[in-house]
PDB file of N, CA and C in Angstrom:
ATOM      1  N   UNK A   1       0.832  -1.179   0.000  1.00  0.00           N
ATOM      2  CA  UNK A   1       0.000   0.000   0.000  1.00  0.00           C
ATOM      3  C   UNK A   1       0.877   1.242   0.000  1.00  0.00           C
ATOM      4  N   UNK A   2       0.412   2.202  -0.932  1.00  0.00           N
ATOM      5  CA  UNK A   2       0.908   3.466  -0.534  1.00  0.00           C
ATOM      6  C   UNK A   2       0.953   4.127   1.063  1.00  0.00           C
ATOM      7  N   UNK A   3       1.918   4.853   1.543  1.00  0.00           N
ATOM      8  CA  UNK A   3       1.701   5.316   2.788  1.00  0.00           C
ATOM      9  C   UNK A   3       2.142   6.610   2.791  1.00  0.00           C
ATOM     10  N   UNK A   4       1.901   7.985   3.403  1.00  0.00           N
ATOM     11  CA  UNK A   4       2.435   8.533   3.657  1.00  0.00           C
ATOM     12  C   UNK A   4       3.217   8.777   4.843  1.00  0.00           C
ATOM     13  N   UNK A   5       2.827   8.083   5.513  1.00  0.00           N
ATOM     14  CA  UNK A   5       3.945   8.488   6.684  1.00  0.00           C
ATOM     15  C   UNK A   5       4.145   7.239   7.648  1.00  0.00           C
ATOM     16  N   UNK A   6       5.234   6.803   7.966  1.00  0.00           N
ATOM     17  CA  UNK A   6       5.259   5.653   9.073  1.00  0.00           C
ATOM     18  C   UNK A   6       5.592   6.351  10.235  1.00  0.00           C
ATOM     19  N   UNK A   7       5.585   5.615  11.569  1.00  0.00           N
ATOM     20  CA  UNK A   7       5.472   6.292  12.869  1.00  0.00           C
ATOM     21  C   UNK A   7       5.959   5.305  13.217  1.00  0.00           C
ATOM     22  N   UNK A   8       7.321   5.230  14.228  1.00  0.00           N
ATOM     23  CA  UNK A   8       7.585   3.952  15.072  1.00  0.00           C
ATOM     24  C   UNK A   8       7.734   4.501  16.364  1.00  0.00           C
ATOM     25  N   UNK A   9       7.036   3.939  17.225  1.00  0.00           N
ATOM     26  CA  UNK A   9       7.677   4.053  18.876  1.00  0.00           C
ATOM     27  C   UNK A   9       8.008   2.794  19.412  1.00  0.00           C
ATOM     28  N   UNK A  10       9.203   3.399  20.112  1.00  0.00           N
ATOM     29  CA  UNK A  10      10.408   2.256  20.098  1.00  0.00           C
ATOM     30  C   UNK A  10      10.557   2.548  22.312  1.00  0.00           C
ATOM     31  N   UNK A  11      10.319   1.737  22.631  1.00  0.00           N
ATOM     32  CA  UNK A  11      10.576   1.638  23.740  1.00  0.00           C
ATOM     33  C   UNK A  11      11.546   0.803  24.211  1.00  0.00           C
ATOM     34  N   UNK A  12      12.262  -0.297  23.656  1.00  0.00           N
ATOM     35  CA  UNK A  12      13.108  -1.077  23.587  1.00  0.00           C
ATOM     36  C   UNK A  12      14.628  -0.576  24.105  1.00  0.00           C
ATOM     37  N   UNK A  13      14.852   0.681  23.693  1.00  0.00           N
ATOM     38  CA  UNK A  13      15.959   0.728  23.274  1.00  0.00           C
ATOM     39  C   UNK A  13      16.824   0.170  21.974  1.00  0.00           C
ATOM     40  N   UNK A  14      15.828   0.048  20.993  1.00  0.00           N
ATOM     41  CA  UNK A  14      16.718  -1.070  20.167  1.00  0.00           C
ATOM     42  C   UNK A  14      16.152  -0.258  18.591  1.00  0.00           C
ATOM     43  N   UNK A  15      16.621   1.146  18.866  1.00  0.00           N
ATOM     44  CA  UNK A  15      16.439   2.255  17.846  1.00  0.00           C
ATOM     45  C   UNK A  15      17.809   2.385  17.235  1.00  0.00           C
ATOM     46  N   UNK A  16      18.397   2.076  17.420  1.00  0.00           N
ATOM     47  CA  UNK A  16      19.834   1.907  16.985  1.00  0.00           C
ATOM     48  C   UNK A  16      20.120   0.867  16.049  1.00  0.00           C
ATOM     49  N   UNK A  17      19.366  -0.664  16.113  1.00  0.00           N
ATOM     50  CA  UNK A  17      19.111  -1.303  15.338  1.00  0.00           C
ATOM     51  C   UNK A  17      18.501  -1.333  14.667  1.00  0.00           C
ATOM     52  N   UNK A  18      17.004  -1.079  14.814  1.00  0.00           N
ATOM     53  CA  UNK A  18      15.613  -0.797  14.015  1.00  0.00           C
ATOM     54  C   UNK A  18      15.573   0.395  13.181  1.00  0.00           C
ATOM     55  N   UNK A  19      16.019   1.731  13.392  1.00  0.00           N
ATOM     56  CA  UNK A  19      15.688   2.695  12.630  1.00  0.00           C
ATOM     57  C   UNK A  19      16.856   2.467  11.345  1.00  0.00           C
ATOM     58  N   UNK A  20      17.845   2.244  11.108  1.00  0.00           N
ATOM     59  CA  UNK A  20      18.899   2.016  10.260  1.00  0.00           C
ATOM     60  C   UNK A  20      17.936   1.131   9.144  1.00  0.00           C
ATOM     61  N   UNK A  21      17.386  -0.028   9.662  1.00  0.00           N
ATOM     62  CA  UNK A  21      16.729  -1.558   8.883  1.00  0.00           C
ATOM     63  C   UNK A  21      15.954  -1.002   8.465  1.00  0.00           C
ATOM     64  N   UNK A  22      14.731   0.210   9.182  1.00  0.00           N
ATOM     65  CA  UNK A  22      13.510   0.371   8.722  1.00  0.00           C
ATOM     66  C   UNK A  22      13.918   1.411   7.171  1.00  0.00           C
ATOM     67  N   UNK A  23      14.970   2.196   7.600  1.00  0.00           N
ATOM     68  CA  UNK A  23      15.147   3.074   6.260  1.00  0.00           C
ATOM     69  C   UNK A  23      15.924   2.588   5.394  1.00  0.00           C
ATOM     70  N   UNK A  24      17.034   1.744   5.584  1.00  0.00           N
ATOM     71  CA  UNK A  24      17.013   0.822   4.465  1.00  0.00           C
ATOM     72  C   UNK A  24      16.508   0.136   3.524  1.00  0.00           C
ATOM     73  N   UNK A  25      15.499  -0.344   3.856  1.00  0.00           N
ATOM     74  CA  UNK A  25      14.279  -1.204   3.829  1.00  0.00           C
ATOM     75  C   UNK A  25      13.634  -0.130   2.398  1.00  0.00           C
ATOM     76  N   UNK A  26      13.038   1.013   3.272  1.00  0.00           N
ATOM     77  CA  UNK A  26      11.985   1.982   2.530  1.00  0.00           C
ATOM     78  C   UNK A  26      12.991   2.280   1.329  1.00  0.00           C
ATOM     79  N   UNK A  27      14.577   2.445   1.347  1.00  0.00           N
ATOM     80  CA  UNK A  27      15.340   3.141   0.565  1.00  0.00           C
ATOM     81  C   UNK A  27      15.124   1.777  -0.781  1.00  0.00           C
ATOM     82  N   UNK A  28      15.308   0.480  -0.567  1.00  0.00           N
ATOM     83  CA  UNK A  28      15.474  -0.116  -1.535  1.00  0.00           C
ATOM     84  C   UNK A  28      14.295  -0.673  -2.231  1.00  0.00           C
ATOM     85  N   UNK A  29      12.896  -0.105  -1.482  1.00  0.00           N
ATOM     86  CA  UNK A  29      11.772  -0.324  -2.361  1.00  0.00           C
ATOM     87  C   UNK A  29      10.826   1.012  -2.781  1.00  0.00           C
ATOM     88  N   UNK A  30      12.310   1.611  -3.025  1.00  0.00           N
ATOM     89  CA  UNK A  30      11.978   3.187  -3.580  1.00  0.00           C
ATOM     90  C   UNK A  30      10.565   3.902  -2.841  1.00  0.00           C
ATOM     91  N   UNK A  31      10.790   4.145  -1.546  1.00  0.00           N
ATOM     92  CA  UNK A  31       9.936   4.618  -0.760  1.00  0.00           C
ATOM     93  C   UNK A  31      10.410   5.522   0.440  1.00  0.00           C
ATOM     94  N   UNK A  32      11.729   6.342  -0.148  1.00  0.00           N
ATOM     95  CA  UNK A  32      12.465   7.075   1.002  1.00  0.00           C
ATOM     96  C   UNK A  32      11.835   8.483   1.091  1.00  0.00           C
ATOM     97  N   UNK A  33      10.779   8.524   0.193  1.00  0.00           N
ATOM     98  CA  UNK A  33      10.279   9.755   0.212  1.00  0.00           C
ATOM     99  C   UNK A  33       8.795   9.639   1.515  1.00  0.00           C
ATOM    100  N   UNK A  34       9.236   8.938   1.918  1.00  0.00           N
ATOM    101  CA  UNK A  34       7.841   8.535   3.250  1.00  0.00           C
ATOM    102  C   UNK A  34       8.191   9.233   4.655  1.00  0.00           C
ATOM    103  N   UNK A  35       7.750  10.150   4.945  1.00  0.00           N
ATOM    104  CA  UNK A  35       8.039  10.763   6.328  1.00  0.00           C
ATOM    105  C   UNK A  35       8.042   9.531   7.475  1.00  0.00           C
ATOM    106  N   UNK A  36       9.412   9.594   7.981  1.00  0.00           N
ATOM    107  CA  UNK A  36       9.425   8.890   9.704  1.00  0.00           C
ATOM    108  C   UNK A  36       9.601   9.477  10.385  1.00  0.00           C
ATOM    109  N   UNK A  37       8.674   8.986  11.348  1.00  0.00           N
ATOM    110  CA  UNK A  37       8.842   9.408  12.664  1.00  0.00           C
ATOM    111  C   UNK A  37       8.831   8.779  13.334  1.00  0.00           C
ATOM    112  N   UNK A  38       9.686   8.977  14.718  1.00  0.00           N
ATOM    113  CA  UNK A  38      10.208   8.160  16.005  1.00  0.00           C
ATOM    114  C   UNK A  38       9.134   9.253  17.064  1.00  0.00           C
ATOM    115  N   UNK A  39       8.865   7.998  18.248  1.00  0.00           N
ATOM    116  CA  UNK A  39       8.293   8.293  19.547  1.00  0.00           C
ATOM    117  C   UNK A  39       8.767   7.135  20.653  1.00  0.00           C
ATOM    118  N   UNK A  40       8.948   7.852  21.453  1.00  0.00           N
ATOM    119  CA  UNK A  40       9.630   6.403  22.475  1.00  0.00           C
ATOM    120  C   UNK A  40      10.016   7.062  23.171  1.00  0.00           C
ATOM    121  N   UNK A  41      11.233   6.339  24.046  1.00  0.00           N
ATOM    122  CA  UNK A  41      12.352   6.882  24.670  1.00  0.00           C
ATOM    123  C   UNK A  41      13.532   6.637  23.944  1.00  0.00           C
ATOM    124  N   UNK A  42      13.992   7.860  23.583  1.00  0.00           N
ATOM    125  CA  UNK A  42      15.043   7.633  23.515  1.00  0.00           C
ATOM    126  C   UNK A  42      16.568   8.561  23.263  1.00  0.00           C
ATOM    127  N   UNK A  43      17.235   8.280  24.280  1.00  0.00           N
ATOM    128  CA  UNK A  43      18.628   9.008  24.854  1.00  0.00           C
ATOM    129  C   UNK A  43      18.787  10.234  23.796  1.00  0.00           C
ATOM    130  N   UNK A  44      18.880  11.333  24.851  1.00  0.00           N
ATOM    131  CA  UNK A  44      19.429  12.146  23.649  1.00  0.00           C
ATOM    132  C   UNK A  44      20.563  12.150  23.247  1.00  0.00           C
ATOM    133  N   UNK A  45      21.406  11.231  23.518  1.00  0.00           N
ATOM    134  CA  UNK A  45      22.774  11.460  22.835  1.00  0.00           C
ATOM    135  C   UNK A  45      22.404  10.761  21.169  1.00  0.00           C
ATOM    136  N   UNK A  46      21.505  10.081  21.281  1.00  0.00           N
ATOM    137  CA  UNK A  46      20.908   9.290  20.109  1.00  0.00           C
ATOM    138  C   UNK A  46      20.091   9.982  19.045  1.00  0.00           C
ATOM    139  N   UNK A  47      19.816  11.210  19.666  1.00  0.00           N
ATOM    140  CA  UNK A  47      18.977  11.954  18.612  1.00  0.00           C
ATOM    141  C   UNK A  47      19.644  12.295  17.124  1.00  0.00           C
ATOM    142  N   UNK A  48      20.686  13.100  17.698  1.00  0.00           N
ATOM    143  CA  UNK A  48      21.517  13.161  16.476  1.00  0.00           C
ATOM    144  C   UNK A  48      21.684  11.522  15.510  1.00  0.00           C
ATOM    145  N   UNK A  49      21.544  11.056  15.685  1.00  0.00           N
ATOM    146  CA  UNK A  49      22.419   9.784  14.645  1.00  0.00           C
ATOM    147  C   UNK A  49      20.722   9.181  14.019  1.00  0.00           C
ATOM    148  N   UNK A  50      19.743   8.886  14.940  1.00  0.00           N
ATOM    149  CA  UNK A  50      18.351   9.287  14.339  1.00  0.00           C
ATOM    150  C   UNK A  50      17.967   9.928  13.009  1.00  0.00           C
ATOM    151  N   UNK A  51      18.215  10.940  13.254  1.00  0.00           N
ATOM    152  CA  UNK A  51      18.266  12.389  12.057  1.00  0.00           C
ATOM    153  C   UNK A  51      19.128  12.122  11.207  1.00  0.00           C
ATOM    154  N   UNK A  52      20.061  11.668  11.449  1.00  0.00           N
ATOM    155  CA  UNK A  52      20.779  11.779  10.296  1.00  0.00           C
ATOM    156  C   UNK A  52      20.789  10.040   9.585  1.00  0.00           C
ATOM    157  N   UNK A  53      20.191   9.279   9.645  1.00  0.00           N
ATOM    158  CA  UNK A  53      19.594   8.176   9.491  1.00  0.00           C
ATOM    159  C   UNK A  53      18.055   8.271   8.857  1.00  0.00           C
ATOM    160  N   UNK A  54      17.534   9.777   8.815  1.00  0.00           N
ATOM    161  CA  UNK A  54      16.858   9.771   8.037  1.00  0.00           C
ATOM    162  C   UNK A  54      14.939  10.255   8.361  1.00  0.00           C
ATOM    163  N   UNK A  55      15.250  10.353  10.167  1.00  0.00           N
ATOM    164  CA  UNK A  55      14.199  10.632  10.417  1.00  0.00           C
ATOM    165  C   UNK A  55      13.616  11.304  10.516  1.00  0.00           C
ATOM    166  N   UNK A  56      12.187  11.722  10.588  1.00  0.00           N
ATOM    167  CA  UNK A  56      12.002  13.533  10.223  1.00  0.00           C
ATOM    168  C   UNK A  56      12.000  14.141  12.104  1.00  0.00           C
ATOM    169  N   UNK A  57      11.183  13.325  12.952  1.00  0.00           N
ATOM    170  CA  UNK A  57      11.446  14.053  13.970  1.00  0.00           C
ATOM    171  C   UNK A  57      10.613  13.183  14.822  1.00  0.00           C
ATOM    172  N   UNK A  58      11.662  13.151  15.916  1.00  0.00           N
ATOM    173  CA  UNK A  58      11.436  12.177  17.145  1.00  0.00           C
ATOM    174  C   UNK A  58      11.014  13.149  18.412  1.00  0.00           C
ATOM    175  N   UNK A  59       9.547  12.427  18.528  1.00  0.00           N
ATOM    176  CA  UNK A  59       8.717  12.421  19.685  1.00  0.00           C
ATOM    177  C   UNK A  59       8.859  12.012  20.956  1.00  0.00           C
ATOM    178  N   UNK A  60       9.669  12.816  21.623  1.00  0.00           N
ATOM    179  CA  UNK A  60       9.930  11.925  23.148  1.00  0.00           C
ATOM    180  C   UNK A  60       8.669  12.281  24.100  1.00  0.00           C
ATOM    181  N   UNK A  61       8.539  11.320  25.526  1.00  0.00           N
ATOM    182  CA  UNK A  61       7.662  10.949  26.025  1.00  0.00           C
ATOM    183  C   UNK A  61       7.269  12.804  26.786  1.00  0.00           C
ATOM    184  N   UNK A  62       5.763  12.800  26.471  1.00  0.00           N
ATOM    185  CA  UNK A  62       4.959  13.835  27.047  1.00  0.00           C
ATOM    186  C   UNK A  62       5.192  15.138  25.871  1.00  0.00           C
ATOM    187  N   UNK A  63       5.198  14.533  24.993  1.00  0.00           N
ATOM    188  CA  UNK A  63       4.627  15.582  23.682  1.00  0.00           C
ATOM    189  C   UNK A  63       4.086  15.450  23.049  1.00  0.00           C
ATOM    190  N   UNK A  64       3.016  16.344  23.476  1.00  0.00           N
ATOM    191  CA  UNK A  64       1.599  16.875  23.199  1.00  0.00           C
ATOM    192  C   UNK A  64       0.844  16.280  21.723  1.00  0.00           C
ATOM    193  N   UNK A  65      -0.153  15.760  21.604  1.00  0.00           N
ATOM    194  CA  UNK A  65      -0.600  15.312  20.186  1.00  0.00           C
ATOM    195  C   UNK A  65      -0.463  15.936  19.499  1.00  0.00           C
ATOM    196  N   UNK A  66      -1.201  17.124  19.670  1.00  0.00           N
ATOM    197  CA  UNK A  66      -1.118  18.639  18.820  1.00  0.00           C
ATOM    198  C   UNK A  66      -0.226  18.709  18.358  1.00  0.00           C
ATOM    199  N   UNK A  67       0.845  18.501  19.071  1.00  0.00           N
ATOM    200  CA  UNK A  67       2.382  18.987  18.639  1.00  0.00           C
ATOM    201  C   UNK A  67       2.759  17.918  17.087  1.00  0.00           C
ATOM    202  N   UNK A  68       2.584  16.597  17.212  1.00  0.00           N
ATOM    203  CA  UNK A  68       2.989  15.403  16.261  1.00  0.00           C
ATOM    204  C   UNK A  68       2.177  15.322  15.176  1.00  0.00           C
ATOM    205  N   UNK A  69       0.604  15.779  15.549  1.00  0.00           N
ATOM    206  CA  UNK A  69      -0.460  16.093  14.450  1.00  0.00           C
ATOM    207  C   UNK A  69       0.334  17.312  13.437  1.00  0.00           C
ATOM    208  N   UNK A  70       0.758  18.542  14.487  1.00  0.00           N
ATOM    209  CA  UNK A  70       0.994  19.502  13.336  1.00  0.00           C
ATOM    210  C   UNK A  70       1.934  19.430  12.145  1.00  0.00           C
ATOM    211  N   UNK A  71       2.920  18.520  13.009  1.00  0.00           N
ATOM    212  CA  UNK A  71       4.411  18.921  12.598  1.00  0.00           C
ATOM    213  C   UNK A  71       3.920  17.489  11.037  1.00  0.00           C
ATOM    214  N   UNK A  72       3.166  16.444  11.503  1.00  0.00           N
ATOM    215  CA  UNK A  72       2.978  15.481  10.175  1.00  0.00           C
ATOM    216  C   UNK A  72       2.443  16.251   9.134  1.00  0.00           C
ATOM    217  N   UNK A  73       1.348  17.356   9.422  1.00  0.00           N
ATOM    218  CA  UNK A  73       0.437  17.937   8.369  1.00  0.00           C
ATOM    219  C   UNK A  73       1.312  18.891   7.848  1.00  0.00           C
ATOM    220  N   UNK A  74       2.376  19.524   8.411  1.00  0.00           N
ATOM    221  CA  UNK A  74       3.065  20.342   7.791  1.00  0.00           C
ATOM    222  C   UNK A  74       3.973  19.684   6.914  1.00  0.00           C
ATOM    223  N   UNK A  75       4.834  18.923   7.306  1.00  0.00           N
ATOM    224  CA  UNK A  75       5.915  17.919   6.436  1.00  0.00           C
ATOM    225  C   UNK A  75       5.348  16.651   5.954  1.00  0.00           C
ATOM    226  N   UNK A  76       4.184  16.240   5.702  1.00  0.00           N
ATOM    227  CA  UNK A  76       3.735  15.084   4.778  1.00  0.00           C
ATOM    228  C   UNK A  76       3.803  15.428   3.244  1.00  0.00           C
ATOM    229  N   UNK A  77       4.425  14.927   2.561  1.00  0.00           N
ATOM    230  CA  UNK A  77       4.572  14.565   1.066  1.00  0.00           C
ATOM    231  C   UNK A  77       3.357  13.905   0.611  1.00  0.00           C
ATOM    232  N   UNK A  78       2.058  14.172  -0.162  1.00  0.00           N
ATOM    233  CA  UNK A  78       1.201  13.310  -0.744  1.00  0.00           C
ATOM    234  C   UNK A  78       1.841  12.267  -1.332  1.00  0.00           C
ATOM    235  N   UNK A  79       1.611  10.893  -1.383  1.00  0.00           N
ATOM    236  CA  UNK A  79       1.856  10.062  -2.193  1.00  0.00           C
ATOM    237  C   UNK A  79       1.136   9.214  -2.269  1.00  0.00           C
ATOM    238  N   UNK A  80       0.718   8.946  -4.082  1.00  0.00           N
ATOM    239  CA  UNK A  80       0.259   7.940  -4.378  1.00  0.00           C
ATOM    240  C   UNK A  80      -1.276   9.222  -4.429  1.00  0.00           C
ATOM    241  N   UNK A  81      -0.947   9.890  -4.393  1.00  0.00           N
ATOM    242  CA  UNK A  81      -2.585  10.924  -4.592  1.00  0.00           C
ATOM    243  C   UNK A  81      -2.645  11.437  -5.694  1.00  0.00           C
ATOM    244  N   UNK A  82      -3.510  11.636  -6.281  1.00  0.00           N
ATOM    245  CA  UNK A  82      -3.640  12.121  -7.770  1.00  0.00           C
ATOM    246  C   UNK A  82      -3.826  13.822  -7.590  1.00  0.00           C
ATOM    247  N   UNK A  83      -2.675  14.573  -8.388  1.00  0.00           N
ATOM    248  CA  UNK A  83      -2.819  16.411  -8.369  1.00  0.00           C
ATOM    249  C   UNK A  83      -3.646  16.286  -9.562  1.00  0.00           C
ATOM    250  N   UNK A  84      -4.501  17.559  -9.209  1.00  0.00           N
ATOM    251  CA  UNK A  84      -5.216  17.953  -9.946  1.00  0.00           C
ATOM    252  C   UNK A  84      -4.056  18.878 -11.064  1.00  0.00           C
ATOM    253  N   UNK A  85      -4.498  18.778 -12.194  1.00  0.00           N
ATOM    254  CA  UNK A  85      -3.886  19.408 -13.851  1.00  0.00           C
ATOM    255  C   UNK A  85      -4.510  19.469 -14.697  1.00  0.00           C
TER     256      UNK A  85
END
């Protein structure tokens, strides 16, 4: 299915393993144009390497819906939607 946006919350600790696989993954079935986002816990020394792995922006614990609603509606890419022409 088309998606626009995946969302992982990772409570594990095991974002270090998982987020690398998950964008790999999207990269080789030509789907890197899909907004991720992280929610969980997780260390901020880890944020940086997150981001630069590809994620659009990680949700740590006690932020606000509002806040994750806006920030998707602002940075979602349509895909798989037909523009009007």
């Amino acid at each position: 299915e088309d998606v626009n946006v995946i969302g992982l919350s990772i409570l594990s600790g095991a974002h270090n393993a998982i987020i690398p696989r998950v964008m790999d993954l999207l990269k080789q079935n030509k789907m890197d144009d899909v907004l991720v986002v992280l929610g969980g816990i997780i260390p901020d020394q880890d944020l940086e390497s997150m981001k630069n792995a590809g994620v659009a922006a990680i949700f740590q614990p006690g932020t606000a819906m509002d806040n994750i609603v806006q920030f998707i509606r602002t940075h979602v890419k349509p895909h798989g939607v037909p523009t009007a022409g």
